[in-house]
N, C-alpha and C. Protein backbone atom coordinates (compact mmCIF):
# COMPACT_ATOMS: atom_id res chain seq x y z
N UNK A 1 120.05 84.41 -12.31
CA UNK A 1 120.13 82.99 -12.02
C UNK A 1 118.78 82.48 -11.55
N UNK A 2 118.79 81.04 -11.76
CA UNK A 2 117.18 80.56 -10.93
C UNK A 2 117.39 80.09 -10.21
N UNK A 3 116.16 80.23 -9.73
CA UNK A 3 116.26 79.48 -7.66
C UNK A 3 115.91 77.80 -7.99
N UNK A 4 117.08 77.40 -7.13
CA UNK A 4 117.04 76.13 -6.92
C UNK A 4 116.12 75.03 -6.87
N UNK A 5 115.26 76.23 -5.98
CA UNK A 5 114.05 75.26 -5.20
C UNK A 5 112.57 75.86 -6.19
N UNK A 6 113.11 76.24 -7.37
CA UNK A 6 111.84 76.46 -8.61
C UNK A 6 111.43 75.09 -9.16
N UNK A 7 109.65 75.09 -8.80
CA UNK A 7 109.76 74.26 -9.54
C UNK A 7 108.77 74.24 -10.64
N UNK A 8 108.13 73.06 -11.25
CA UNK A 8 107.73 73.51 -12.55
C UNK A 8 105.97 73.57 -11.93
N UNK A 9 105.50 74.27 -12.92
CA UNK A 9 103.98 74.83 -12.39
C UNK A 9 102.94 73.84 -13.02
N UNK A 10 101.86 73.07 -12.07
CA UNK A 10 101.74 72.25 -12.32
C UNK A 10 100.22 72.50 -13.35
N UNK A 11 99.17 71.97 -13.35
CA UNK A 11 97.83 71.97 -14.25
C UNK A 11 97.25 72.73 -13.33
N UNK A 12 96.84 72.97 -12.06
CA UNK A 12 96.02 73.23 -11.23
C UNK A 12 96.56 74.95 -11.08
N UNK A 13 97.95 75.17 -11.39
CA UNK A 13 98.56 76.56 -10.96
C UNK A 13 98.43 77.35 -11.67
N UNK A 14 98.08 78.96 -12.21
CA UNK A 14 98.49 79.37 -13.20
C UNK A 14 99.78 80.34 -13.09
N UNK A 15 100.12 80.07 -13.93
CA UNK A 15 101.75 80.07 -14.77
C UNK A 15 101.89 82.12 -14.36
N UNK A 16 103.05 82.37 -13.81
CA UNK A 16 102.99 83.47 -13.37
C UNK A 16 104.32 84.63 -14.72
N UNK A 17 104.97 83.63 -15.10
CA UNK A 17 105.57 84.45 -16.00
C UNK A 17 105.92 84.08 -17.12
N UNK A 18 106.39 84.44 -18.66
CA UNK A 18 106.73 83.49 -19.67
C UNK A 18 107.31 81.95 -19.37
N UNK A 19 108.62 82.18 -18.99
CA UNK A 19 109.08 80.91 -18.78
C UNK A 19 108.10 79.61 -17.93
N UNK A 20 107.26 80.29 -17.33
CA UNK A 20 106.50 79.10 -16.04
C UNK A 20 105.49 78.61 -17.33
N UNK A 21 104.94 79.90 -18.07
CA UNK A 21 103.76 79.44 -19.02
C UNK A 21 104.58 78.61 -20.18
N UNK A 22 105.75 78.62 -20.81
CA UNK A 22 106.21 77.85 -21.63
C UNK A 22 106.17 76.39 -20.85
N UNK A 23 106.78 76.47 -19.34
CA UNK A 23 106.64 74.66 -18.78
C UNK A 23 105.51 74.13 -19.07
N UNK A 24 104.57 75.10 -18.62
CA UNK A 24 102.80 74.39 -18.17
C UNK A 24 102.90 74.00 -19.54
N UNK A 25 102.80 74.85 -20.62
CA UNK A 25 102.17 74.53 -22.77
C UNK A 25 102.63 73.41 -22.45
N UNK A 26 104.47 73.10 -22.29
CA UNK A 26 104.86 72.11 -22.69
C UNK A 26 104.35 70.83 -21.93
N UNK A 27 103.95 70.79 -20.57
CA UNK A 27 103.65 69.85 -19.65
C UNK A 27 102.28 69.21 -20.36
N UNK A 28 101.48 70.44 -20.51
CA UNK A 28 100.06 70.10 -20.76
C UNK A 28 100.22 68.97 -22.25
N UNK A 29 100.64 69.50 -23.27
CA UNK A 29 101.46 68.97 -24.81
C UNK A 29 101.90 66.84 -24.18
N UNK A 30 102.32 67.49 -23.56
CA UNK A 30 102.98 66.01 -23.47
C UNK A 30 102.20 65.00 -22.94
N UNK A 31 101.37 65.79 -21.45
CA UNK A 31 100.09 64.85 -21.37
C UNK A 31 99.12 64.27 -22.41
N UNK A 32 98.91 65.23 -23.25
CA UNK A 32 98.32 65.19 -24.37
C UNK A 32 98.61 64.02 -25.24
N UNK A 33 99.81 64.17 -24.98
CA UNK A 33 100.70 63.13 -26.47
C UNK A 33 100.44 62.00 -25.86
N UNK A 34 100.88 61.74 -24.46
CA UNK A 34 100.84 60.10 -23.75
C UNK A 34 99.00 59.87 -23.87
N UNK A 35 98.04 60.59 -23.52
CA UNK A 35 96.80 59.98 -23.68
C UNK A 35 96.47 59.50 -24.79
N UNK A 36 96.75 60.58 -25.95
CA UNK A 36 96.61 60.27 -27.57
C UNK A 36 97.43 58.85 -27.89
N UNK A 37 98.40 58.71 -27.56
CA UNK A 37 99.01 57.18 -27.85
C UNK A 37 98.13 56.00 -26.62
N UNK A 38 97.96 56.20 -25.93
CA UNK A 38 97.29 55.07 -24.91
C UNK A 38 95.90 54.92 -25.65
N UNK A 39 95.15 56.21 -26.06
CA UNK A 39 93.98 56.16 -26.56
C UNK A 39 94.12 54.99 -28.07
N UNK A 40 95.46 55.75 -28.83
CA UNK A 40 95.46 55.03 -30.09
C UNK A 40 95.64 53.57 -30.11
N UNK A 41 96.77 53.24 -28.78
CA UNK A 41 96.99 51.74 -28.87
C UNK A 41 95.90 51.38 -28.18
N UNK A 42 95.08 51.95 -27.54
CA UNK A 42 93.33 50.81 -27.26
C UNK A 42 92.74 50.50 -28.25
N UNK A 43 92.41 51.65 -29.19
CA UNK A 43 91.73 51.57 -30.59
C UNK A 43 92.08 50.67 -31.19
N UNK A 44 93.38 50.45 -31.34
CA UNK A 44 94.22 50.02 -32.47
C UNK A 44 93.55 48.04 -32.02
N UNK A 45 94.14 47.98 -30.46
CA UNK A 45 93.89 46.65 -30.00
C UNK A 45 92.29 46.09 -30.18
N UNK A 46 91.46 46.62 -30.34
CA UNK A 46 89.97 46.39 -30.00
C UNK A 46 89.82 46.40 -31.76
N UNK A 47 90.13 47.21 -32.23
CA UNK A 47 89.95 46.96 -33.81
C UNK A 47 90.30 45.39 -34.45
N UNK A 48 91.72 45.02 -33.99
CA UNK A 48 92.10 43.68 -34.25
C UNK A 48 91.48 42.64 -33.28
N UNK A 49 90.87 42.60 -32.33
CA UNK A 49 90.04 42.01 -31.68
C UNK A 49 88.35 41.76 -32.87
N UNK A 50 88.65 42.87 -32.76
CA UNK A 50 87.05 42.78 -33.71
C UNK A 50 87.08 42.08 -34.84
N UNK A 51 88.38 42.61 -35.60
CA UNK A 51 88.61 41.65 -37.01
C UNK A 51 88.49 40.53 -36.72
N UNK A 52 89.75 39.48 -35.64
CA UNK A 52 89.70 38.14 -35.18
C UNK A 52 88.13 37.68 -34.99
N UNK A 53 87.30 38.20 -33.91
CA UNK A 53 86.02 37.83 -33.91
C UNK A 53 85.24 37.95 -35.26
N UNK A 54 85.11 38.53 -36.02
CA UNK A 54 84.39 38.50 -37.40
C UNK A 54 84.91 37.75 -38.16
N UNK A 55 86.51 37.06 -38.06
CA UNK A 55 86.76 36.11 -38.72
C UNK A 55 86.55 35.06 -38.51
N UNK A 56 85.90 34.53 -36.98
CA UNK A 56 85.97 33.51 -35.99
C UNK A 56 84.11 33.51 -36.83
N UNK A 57 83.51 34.17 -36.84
CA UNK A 57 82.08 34.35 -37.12
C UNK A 57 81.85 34.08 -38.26
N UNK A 58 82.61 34.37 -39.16
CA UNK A 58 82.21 34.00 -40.37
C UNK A 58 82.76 32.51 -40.65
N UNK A 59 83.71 31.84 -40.26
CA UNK A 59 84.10 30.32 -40.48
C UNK A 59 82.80 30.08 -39.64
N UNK A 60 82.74 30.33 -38.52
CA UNK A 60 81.57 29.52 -37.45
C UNK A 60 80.27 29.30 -38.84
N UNK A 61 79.81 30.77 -39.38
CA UNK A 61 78.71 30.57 -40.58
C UNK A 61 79.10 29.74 -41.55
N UNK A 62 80.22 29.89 -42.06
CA UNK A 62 80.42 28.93 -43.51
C UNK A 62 80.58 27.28 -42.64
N UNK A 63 80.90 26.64 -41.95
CA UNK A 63 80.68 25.50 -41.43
C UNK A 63 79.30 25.05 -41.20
N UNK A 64 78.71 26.16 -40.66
CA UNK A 64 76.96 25.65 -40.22
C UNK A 64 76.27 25.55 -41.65
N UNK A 65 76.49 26.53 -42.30
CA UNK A 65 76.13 26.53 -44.16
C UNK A 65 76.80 24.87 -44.80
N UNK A 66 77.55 24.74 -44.39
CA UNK A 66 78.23 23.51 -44.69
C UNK A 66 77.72 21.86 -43.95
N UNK A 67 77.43 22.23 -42.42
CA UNK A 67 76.41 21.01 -41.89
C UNK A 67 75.30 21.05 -42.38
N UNK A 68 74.60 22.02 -43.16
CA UNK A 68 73.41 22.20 -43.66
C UNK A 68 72.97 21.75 -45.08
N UNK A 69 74.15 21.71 -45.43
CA UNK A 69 73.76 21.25 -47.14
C UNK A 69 73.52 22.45 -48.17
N UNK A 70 74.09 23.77 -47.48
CA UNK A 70 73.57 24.91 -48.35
C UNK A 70 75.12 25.38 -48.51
N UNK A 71 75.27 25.60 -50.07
CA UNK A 71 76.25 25.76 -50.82
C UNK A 71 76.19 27.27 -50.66
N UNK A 72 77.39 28.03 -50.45
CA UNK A 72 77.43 29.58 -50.11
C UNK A 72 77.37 29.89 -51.44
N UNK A 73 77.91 30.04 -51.98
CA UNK A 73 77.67 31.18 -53.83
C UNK A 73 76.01 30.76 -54.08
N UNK A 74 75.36 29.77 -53.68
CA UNK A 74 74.20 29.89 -54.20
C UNK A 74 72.72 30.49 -53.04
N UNK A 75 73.42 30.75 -51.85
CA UNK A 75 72.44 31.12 -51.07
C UNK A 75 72.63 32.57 -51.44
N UNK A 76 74.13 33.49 -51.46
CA UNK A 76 74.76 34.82 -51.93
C UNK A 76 73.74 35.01 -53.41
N UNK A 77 73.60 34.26 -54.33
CA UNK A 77 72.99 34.31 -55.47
C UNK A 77 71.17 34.20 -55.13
N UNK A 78 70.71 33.73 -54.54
CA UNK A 78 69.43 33.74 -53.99
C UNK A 78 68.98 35.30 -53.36
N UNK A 79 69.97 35.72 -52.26
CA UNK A 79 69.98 37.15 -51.95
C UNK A 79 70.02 38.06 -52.75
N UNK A 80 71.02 38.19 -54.03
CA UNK A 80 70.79 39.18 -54.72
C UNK A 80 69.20 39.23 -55.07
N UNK A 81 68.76 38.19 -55.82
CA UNK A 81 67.94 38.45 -56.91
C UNK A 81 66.20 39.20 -56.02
């Protein structure tokens, strides 16, 4: 039987027998998983931030191209050549 007052072994402890080292894998695993998703949904948010701003940037350019009198396909056509 297990003792009541067992409890699970934390990052700082090392794991004294199979079962304690299966908690820690699994403890450590799961920390793992919650950073990897917090990490992904920052990424994820700052990526669509970035898009919005580059879309905000490029109307801001095609308007100033537009107070200016300079037609975009022909300034794009000036650059290539």
């Amino acid at each position: 039987m297990s003792d009541v007052n067992e409890s699970k072994p934390s990052a700082g402890e090392v794991p004294e027998n199979a079962q304690d080292l299966t908690i820690f894998v699994q403890n450590l695993l799961e920390q793992m998983q919650q950073r990897f998703n917090q990490m992904s949904t920052s990424i994820i948010g700052r990526i669509d931030e970035m898009g919005n701003r580059i879309d905000d940037l490029e109307k801001s350019i095609g308007d100033l191209m537009q107070q200016a009198g300079v037609d975009p396909k022909s300034a794009l056509d000036e650059e290539s050549k």
